[in-house]
PDB file of N, CA and C in Angstrom:
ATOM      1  N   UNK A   1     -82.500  68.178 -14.165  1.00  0.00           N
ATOM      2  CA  UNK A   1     -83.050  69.517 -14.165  1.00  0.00           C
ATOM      3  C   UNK A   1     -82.699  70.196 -15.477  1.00  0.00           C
ATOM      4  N   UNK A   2     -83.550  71.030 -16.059  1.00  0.00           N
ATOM      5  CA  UNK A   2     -83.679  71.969 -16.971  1.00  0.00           C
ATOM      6  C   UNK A   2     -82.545  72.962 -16.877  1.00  0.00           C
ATOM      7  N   UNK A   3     -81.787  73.879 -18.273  1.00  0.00           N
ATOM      8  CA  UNK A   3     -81.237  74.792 -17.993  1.00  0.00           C
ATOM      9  C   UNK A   3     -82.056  75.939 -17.703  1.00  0.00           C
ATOM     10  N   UNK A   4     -81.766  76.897 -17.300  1.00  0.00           N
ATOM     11  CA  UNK A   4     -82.398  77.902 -16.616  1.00  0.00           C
ATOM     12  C   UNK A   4     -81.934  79.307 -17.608  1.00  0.00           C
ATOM     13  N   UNK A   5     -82.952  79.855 -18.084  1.00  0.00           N
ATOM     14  CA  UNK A   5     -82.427  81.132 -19.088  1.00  0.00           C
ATOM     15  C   UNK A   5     -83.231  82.279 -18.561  1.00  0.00           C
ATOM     16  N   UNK A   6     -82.972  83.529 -17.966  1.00  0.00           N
ATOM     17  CA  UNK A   6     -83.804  84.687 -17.393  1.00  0.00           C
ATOM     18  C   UNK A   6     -83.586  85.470 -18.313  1.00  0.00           C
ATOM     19  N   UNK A   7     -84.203  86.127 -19.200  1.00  0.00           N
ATOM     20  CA  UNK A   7     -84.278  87.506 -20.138  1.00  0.00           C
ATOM     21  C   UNK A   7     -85.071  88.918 -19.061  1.00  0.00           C
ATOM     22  N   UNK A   8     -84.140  89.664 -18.803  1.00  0.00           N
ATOM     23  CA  UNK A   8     -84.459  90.873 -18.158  1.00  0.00           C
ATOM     24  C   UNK A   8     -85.240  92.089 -19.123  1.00  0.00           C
ATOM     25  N   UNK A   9     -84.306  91.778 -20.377  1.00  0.00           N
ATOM     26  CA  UNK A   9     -85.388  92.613 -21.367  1.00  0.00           C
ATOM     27  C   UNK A   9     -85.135  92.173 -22.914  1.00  0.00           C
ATOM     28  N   UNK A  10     -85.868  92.265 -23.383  1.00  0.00           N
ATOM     29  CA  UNK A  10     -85.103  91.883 -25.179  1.00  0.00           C
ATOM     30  C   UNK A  10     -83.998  92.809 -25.721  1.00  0.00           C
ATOM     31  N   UNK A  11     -84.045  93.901 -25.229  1.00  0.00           N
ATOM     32  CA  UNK A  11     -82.927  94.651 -25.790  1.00  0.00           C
ATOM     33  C   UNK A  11     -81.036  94.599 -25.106  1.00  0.00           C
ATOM     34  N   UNK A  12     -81.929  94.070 -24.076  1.00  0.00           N
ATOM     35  CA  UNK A  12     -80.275  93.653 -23.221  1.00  0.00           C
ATOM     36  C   UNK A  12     -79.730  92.377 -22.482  1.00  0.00           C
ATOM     37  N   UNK A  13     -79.698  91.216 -23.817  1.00  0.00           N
ATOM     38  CA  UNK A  13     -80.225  89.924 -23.241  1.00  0.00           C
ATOM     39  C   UNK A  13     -78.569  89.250 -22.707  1.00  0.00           C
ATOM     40  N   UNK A  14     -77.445  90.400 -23.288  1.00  0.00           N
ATOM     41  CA  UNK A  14     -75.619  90.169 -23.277  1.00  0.00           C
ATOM     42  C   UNK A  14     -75.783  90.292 -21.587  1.00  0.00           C
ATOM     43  N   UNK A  15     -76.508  90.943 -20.564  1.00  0.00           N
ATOM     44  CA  UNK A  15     -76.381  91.526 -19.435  1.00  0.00           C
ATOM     45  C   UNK A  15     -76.250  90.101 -18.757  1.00  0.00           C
ATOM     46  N   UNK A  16     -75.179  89.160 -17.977  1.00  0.00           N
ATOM     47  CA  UNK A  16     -75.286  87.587 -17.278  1.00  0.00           C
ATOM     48  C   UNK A  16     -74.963  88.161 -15.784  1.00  0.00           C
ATOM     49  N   UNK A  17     -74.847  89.000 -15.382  1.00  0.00           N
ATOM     50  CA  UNK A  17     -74.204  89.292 -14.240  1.00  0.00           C
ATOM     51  C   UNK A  17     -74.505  88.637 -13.056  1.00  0.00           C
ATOM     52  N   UNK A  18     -76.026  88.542 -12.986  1.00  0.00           N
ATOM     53  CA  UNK A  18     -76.405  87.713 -11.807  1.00  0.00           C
ATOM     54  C   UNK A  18     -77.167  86.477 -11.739  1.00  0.00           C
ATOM     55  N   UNK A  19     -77.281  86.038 -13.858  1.00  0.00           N
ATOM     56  CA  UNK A  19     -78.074  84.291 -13.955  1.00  0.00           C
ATOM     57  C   UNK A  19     -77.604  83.500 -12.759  1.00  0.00           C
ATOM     58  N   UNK A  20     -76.726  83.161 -12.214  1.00  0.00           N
ATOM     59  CA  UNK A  20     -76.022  82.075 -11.585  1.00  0.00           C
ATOM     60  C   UNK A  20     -77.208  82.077 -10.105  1.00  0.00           C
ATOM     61  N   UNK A  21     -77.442  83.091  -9.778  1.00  0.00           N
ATOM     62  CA  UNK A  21     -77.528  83.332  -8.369  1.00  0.00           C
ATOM     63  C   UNK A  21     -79.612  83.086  -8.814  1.00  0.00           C
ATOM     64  N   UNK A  22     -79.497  83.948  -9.677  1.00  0.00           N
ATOM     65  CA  UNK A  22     -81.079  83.791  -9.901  1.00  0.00           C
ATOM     66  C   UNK A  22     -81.773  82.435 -10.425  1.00  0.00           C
ATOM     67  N   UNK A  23     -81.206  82.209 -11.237  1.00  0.00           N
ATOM     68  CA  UNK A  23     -81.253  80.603 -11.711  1.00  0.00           C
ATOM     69  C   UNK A  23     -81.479  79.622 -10.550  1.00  0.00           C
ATOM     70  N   UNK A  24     -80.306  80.218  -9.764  1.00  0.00           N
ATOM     71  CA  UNK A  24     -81.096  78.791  -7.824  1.00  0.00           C
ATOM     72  C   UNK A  24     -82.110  79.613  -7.292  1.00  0.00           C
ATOM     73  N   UNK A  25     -82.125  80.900  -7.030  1.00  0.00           N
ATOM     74  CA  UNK A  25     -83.488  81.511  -6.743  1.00  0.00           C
ATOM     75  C   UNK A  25     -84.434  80.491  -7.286  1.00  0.00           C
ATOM     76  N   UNK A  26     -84.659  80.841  -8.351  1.00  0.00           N
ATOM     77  CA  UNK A  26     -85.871  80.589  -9.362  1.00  0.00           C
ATOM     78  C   UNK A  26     -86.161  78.736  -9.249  1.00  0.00           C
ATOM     79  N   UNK A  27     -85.311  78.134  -9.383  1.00  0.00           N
ATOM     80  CA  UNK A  27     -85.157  76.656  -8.767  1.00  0.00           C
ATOM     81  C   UNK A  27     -85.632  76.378  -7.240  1.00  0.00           C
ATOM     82  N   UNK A  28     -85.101  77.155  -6.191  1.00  0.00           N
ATOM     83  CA  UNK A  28     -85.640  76.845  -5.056  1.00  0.00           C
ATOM     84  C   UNK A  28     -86.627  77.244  -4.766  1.00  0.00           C
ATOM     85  N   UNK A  29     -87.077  78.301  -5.063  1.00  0.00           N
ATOM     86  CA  UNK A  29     -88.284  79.261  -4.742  1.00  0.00           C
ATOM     87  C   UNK A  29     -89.379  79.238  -5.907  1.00  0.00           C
ATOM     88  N   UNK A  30     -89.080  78.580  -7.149  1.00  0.00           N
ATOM     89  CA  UNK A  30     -90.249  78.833  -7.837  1.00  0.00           C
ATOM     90  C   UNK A  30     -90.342  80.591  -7.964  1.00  0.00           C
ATOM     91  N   UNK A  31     -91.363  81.190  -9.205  1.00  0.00           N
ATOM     92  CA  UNK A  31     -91.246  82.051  -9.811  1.00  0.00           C
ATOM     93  C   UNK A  31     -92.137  83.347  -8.794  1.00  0.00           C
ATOM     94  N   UNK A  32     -93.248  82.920  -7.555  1.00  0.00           N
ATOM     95  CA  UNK A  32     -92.600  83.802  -6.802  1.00  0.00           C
ATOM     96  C   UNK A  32     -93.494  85.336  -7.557  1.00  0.00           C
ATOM     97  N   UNK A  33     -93.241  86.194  -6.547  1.00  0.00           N
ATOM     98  CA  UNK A  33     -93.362  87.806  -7.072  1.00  0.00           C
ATOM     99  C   UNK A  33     -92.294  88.028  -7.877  1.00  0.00           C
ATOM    100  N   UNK A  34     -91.368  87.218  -8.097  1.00  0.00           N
ATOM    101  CA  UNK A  34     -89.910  87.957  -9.010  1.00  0.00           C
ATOM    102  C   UNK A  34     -89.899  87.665  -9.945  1.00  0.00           C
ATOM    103  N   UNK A  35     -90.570  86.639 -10.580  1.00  0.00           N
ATOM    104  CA  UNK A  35     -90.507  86.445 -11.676  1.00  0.00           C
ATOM    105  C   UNK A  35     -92.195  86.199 -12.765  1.00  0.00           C
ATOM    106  N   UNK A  36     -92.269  85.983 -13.983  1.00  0.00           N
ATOM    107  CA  UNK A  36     -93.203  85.581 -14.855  1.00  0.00           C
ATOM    108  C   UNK A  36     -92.970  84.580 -15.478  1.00  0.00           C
ATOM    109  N   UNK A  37     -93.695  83.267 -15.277  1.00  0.00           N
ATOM    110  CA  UNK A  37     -93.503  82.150 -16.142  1.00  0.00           C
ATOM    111  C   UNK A  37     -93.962  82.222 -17.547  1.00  0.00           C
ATOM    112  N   UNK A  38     -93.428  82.461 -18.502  1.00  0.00           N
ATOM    113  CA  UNK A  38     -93.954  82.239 -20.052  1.00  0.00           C
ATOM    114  C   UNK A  38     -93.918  81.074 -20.136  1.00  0.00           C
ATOM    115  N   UNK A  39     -95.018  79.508 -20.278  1.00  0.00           N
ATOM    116  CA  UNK A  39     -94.957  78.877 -20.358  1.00  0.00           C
ATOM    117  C   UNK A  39     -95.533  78.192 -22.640  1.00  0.00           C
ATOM    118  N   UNK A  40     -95.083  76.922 -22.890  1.00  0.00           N
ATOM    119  CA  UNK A  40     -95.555  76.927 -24.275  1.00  0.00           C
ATOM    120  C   UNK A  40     -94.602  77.946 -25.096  1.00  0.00           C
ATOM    121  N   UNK A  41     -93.015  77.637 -24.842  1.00  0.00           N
ATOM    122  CA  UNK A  41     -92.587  78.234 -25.532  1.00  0.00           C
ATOM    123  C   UNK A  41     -91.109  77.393 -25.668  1.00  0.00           C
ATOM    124  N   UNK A  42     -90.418  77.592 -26.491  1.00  0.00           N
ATOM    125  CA  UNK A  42     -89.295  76.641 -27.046  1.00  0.00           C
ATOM    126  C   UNK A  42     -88.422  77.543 -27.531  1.00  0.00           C
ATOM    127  N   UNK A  43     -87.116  77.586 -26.669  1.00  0.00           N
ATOM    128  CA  UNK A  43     -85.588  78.612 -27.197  1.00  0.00           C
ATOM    129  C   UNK A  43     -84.954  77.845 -28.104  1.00  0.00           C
ATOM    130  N   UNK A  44     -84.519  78.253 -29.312  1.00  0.00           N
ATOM    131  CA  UNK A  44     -83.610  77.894 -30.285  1.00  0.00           C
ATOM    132  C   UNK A  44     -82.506  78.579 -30.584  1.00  0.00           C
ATOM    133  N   UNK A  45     -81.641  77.414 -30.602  1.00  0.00           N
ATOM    134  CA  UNK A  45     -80.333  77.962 -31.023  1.00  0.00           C
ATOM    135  C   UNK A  45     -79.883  77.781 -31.920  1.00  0.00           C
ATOM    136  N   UNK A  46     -79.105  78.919 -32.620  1.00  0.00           N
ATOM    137  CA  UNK A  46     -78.877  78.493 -34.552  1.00  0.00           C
ATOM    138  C   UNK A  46     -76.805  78.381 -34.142  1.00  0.00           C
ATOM    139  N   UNK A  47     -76.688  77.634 -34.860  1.00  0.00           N
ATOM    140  CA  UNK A  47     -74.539  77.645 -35.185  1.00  0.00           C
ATOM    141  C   UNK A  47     -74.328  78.770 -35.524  1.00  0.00           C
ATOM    142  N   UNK A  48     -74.758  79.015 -36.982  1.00  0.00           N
ATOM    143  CA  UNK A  48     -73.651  80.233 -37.467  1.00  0.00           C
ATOM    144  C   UNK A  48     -75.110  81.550 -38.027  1.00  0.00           C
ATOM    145  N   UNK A  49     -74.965  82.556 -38.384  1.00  0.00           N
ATOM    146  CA  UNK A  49     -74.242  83.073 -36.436  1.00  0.00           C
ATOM    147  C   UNK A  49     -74.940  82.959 -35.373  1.00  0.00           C
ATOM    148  N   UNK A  50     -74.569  82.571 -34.120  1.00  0.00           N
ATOM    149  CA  UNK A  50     -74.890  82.020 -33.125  1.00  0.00           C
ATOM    150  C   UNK A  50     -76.468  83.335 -32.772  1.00  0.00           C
ATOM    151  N   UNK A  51     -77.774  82.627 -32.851  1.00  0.00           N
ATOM    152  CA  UNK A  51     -78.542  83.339 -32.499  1.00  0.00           C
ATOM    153  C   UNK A  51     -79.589  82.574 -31.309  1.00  0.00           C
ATOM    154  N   UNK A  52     -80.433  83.445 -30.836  1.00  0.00           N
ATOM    155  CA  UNK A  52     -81.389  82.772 -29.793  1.00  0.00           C
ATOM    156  C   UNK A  52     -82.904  83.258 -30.109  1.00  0.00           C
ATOM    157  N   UNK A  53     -83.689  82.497 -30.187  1.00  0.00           N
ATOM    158  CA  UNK A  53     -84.913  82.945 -30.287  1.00  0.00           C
ATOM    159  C   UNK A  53     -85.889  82.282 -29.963  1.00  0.00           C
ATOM    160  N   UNK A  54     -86.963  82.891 -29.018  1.00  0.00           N
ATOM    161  CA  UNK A  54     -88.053  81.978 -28.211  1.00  0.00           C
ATOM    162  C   UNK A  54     -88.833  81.996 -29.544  1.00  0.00           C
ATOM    163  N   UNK A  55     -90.011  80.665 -29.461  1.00  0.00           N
ATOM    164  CA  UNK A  55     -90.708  80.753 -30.713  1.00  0.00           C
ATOM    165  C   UNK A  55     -92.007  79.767 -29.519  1.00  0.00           C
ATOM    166  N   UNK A  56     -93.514  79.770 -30.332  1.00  0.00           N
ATOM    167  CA  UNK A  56     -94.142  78.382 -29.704  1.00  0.00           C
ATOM    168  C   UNK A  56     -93.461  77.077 -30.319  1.00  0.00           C
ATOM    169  N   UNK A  57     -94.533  76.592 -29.203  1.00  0.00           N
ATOM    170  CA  UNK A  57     -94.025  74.928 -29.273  1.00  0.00           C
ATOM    171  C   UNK A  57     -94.856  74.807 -30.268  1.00  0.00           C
ATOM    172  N   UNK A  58     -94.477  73.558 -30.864  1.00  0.00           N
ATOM    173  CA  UNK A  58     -94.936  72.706 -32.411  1.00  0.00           C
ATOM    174  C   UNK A  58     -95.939  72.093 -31.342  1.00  0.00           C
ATOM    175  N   UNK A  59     -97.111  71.256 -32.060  1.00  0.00           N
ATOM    176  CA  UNK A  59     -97.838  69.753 -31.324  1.00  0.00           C
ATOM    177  C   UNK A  59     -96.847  69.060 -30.785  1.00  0.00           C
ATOM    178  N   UNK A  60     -96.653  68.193 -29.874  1.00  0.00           N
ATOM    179  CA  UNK A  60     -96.145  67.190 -29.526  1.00  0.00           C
ATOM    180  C   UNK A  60     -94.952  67.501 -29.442  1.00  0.00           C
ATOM    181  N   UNK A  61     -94.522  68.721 -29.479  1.00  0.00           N
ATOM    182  CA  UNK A  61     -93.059  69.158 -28.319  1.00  0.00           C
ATOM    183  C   UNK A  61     -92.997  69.483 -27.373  1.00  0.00           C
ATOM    184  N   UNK A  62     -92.098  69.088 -26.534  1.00  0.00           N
ATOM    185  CA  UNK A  62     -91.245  69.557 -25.548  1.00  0.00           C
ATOM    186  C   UNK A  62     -90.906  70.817 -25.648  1.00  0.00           C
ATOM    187  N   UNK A  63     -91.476  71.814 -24.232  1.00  0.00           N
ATOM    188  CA  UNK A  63     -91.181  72.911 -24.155  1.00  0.00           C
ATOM    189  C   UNK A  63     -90.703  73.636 -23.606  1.00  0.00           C
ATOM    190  N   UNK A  64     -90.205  74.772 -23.206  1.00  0.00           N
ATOM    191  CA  UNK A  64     -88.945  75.812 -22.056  1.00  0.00           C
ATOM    192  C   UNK A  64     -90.365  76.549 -20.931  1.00  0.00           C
ATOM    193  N   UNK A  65     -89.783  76.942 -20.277  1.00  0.00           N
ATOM    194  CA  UNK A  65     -90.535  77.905 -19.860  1.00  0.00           C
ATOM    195  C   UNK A  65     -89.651  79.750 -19.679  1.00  0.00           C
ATOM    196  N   UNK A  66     -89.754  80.296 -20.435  1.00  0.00           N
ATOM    197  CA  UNK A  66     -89.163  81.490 -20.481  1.00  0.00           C
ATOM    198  C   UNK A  66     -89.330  82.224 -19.262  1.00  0.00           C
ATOM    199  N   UNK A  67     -88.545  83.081 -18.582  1.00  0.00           N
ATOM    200  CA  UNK A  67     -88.728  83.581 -17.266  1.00  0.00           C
ATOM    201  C   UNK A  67     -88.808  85.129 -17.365  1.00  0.00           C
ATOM    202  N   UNK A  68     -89.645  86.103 -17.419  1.00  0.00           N
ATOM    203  CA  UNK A  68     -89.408  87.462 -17.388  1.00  0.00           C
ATOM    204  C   UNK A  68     -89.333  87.916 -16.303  1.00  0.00           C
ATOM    205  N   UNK A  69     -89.266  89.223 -15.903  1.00  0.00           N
ATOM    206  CA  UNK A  69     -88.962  89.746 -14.701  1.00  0.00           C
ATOM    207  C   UNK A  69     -89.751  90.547 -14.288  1.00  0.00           C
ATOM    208  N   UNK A  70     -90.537  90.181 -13.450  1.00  0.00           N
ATOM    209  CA  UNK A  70     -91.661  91.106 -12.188  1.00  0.00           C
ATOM    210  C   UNK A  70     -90.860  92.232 -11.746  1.00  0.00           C
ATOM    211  N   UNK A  71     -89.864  91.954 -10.794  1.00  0.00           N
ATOM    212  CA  UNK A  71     -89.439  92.897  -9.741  1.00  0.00           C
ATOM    213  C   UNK A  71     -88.785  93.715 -10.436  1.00  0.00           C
ATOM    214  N   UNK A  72     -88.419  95.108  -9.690  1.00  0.00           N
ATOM    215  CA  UNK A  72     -87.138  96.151  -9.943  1.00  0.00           C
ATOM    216  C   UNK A  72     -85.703  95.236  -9.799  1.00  0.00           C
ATOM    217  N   UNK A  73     -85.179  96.012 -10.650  1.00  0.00           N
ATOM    218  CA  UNK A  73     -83.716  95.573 -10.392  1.00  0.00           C
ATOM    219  C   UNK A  73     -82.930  95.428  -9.035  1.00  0.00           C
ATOM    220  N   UNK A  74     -83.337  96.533  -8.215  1.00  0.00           N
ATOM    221  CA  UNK A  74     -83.251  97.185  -6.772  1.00  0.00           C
ATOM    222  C   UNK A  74     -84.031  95.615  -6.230  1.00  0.00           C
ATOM    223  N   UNK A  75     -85.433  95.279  -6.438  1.00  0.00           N
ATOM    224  CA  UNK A  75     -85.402  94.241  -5.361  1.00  0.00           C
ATOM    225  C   UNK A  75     -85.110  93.098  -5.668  1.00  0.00           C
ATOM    226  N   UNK A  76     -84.198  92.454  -6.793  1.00  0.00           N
ATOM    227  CA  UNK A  76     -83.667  91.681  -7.313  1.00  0.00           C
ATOM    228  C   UNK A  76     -81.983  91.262  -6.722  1.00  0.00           C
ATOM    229  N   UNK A  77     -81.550  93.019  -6.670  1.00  0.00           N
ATOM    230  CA  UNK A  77     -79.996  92.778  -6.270  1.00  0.00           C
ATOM    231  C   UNK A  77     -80.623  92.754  -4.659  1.00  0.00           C
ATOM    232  N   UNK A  78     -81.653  93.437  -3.816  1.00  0.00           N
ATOM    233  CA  UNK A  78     -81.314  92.780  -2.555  1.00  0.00           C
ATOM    234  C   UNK A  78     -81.742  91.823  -1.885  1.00  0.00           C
ATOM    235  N   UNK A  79     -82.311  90.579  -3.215  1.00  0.00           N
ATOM    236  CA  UNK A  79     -83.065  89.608  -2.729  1.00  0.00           C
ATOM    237  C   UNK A  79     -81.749  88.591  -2.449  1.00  0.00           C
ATOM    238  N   UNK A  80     -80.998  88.782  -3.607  1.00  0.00           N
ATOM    239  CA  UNK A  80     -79.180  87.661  -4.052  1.00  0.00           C
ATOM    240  C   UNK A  80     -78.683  88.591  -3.105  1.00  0.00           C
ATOM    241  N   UNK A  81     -78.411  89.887  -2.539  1.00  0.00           N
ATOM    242  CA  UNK A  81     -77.297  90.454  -1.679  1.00  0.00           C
ATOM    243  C   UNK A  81     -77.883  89.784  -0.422  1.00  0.00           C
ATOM    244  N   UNK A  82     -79.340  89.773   0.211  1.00  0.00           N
ATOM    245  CA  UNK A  82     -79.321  89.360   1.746  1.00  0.00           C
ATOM    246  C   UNK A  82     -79.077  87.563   1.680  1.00  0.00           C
ATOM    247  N   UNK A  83     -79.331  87.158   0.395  1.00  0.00           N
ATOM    248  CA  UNK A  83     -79.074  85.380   0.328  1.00  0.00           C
ATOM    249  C   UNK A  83     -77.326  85.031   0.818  1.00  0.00           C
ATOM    250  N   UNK A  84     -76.678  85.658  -0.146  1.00  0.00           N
ATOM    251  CA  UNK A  84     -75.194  85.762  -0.245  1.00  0.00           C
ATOM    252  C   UNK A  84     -74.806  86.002   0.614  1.00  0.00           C
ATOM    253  N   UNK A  85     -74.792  86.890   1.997  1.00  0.00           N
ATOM    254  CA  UNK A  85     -74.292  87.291   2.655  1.00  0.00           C
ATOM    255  C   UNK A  85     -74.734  86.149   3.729  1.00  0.00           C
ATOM    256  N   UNK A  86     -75.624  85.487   4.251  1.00  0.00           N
ATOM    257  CA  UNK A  86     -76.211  84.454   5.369  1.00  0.00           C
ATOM    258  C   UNK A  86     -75.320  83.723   5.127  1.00  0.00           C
ATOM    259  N   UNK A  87     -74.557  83.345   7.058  1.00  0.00           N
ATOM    260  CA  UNK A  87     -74.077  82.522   6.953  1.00  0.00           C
ATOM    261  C   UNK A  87     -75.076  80.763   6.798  1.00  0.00           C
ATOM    262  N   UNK A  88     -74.199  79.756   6.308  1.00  0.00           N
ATOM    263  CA  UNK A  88     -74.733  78.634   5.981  1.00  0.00           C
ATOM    264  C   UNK A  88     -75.668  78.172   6.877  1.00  0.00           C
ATOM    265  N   UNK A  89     -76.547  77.681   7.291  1.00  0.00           N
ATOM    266  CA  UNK A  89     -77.484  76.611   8.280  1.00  0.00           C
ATOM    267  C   UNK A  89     -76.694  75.469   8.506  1.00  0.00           C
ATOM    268  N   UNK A  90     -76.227  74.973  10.108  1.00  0.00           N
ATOM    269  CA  UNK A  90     -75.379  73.935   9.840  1.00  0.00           C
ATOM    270  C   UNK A  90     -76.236  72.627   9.913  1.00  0.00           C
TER     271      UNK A  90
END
């Protein structure tokens, strides 16, 4: 499986508080009303200084799919608060 990168907005991309939880969202459920697939696009990472930047794909690359965000924040935290809280299925 792919790493999983959610950008909530370009101006506040430091915000990780809830990747972990959304990242299996987005894995089990597919993108869903909560999310936007940007597909044809490729994240790069530079060493020094450490930067990130979506760009297109070249011909004949391999590409990311960038994830933006549909929902409010509000139905985001109570989509991970009612998940989190269920007990397990045995």
């Amino acid at each position: 499986m792919g790493r999983i990168r959610i950008v909530f907005s370009e101006k506040n991309q430091q915000n990780r508080s809830s990747w972990d939880q959304l990242a299996v969202l987005y894995a089990v459920r597919g993108p869903g009303e909560l999310f936007e697939e940007v597909k044809e696009r490729r994240l790069e990472v530079t060493a020094e200084p450490v930067l990130y930047q979506w760009r297109e794909v070249r011909p004949g690359e391999a590409g990311h799919v960038l994830l933006k965000q549909k929902a409010s924040d509000e139905i985001f935290k109570q989509v991970v608060e009612d998940l989190m809280v269920q007990a397990p299925k045995k």
